[in-house]
Protein backbone atom coordinates (compact mmCIF):
# COMPACT_ATOMS: atom_id res chain seq x y z
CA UNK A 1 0.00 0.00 0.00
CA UNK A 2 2.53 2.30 0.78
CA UNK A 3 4.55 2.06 -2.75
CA UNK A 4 1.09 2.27 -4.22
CA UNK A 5 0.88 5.48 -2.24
CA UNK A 6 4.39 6.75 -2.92
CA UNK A 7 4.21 5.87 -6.92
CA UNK A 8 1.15 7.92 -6.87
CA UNK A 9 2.02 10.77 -5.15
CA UNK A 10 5.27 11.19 -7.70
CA UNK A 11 2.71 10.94 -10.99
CA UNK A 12 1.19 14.00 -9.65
CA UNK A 13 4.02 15.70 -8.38
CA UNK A 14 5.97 15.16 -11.92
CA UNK A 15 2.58 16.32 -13.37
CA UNK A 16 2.77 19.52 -11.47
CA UNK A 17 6.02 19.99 -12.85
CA UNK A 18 5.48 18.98 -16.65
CA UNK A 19 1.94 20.74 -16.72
CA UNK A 20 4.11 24.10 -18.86
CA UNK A 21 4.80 21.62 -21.25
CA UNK A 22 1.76 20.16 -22.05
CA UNK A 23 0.40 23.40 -23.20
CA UNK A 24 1.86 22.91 -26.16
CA UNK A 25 0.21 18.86 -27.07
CA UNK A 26 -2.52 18.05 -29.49
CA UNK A 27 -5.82 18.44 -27.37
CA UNK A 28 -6.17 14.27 -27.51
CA UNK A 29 -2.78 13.81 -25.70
CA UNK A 30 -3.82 16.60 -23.25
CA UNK A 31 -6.88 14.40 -22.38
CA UNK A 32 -4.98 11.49 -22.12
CA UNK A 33 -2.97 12.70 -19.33
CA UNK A 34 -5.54 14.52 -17.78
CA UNK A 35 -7.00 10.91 -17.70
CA UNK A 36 -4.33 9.84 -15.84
CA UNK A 37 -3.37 12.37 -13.76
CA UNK A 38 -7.46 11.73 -12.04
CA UNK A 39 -6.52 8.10 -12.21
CA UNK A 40 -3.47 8.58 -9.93
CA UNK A 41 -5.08 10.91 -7.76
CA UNK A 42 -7.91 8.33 -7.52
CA UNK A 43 -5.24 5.80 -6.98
CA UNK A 44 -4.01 7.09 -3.84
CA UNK A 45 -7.16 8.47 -2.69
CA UNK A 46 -7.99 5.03 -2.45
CA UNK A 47 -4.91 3.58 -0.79
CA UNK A 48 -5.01 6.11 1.63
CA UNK A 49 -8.36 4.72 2.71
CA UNK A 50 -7.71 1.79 2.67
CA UNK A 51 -4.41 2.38 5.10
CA UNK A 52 -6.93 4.32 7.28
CA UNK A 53 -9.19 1.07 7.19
CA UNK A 54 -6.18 -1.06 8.36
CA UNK A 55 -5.40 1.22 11.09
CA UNK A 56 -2.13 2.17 9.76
């Protein structure tokens, strides 16, 4: 849980990072990340609650 955690925490970090450059994509390759980026931050959303769930 906690790599789960940690992997997504540094997808949305780098994203914060990178989001200068992707002003510059196609509008499909935008929405593909900004896909992702909701996945991740789904991601650990979810593996936060589920640490909270095991008490930890």
């Amino acid at each position: 849980m906690s790599h789960l955690r940690g992997n997504s925490f540094l997808g949305v970090f780098a994203y914060s990072y990178l989001k200068d450059y992707f002003v510059g994509l196609p509008e499909s390759e935008k929405q593909i990340i900004e896909t992702n980026l909701q996945w991740l931050v789904s991601l650990r959303k979810a593996a936060i609650d589920e640490a909270i769930r095991r008490g930890k």
